[in-house]
Structure formats: C-alpha cells, structure tokens
C-alpha atoms as a PDB file:
ATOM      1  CA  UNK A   1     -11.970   9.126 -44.332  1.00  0.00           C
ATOM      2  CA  UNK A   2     -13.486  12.640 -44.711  1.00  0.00           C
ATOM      3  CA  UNK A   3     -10.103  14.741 -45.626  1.00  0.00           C
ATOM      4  CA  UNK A   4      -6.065  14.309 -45.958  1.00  0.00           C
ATOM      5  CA  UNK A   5      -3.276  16.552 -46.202  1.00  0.00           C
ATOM      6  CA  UNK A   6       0.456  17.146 -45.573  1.00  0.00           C
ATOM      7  CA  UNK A   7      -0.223  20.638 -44.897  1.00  0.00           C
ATOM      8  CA  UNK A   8      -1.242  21.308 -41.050  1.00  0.00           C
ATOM      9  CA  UNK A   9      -2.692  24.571 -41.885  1.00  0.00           C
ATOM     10  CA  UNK A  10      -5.076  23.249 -44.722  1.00  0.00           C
ATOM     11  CA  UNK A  11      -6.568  20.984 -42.199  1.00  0.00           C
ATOM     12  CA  UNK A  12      -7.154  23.385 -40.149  1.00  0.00           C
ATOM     13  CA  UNK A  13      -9.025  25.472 -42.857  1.00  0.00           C
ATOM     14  CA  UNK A  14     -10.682  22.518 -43.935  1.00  0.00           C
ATOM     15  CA  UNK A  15     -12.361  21.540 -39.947  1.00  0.00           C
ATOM     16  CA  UNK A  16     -12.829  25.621 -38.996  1.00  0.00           C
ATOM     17  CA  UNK A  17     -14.552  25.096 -42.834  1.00  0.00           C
ATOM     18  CA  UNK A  18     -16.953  22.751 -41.842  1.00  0.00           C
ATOM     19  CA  UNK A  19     -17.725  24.212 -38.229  1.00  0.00           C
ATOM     20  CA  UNK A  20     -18.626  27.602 -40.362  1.00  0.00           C
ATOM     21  CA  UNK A  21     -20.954  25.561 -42.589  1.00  0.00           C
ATOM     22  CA  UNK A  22     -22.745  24.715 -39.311  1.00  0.00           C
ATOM     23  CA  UNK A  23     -22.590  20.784 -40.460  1.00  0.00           C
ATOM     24  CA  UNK A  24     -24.773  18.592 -38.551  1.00  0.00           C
ATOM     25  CA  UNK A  25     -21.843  16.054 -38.088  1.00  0.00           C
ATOM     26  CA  UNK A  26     -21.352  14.204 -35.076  1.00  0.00           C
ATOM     27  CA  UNK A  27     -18.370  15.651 -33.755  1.00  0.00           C
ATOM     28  CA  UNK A  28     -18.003  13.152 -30.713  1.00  0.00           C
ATOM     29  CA  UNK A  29     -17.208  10.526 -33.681  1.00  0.00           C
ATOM     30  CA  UNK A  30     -14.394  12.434 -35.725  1.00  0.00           C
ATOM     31  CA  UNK A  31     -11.248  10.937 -35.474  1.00  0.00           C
ATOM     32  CA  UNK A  32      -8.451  13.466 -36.326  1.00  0.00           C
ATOM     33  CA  UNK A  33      -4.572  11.598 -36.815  1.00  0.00           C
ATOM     34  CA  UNK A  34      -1.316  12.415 -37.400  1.00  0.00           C
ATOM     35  CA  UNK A  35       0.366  10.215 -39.382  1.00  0.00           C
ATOM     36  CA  UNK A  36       4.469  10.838 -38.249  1.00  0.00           C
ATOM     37  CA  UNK A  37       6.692  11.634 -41.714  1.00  0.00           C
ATOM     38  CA  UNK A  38      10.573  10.322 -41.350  1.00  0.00           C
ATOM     39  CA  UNK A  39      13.238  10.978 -43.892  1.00  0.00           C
ATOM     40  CA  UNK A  40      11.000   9.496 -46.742  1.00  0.00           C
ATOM     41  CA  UNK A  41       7.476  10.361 -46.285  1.00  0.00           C
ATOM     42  CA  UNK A  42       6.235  13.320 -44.627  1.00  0.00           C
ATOM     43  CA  UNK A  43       3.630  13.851 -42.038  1.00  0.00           C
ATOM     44  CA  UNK A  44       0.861  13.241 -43.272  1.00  0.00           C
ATOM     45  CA  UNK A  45      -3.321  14.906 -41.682  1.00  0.00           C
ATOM     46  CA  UNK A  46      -6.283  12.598 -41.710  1.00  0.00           C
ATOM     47  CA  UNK A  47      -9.674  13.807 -40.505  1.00  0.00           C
ATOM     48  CA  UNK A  48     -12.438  10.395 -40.383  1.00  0.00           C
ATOM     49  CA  UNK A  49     -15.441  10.125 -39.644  1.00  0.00           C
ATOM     50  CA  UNK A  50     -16.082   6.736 -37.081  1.00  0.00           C
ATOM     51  CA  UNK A  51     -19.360   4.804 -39.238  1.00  0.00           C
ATOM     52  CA  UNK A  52     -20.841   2.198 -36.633  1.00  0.00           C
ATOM     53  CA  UNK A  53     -21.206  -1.348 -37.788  1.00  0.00           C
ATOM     54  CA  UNK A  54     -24.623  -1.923 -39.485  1.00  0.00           C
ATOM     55  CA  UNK A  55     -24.631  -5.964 -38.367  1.00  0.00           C
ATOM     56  CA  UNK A  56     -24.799  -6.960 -42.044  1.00  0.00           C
ATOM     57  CA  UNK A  57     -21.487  -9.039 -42.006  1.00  0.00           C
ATOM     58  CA  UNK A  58     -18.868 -11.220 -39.590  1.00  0.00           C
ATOM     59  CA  UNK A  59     -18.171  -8.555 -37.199  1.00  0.00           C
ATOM     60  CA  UNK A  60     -22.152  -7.514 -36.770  1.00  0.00           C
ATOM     61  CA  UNK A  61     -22.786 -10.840 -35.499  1.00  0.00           C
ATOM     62  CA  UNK A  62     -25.871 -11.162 -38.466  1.00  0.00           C
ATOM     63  CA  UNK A  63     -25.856 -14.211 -39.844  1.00  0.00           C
END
C-alpha cells in the first residue's frame, strides 16, 4: 500500500502529487480502491502499488 485516506480530495493531491514529480512508477500496476464507509466507519481511499511474486515461497512455485 502506497497511500490511505478518508479524504477524497487528499488523494487526489497525493496521485496529481506524484504525476508532478514525474515518478517512474508503473502506472498500469496501481490499484486505486474505495473502501465503502456505513454508519460506523467511513469511506475510506487506498492507492497500492501491485509487487509481482518473486518465486521465493508457496505461491512462486520455488521449492
């Protein structure tokens, strides 16, 4: 996970933020959710970053 907020405008900052930096992130593997809030917990932002399995464990299939 790269950022998280309850405030929709703060992630906003935070990915036109990054873009301005000119970061040399791989934007095809950003995941950006929206976690729905009810009564007791409110929405909540996530910004993550998808890191490929390096094959070092059970689901790599290294053994």
């Amino acid at each position: 996970m790269l950022f998280e907020t309850q405030d929709a405008s703060e992630r906003h900052a935070y990915v036109r933020r990054l873009r301005a930096e000119g970061s040399r992130m791989d934007w095809s593997a950003v995941r950006m959710d929206t976690l729905c809030g009810r009564l007791k917990q409110p929405t909540t932002y996530r910004l993550s970053l998808f890191v490929p399995n390096s094959g070092s464990g059970p689901e790599g299939g290294a053994r």
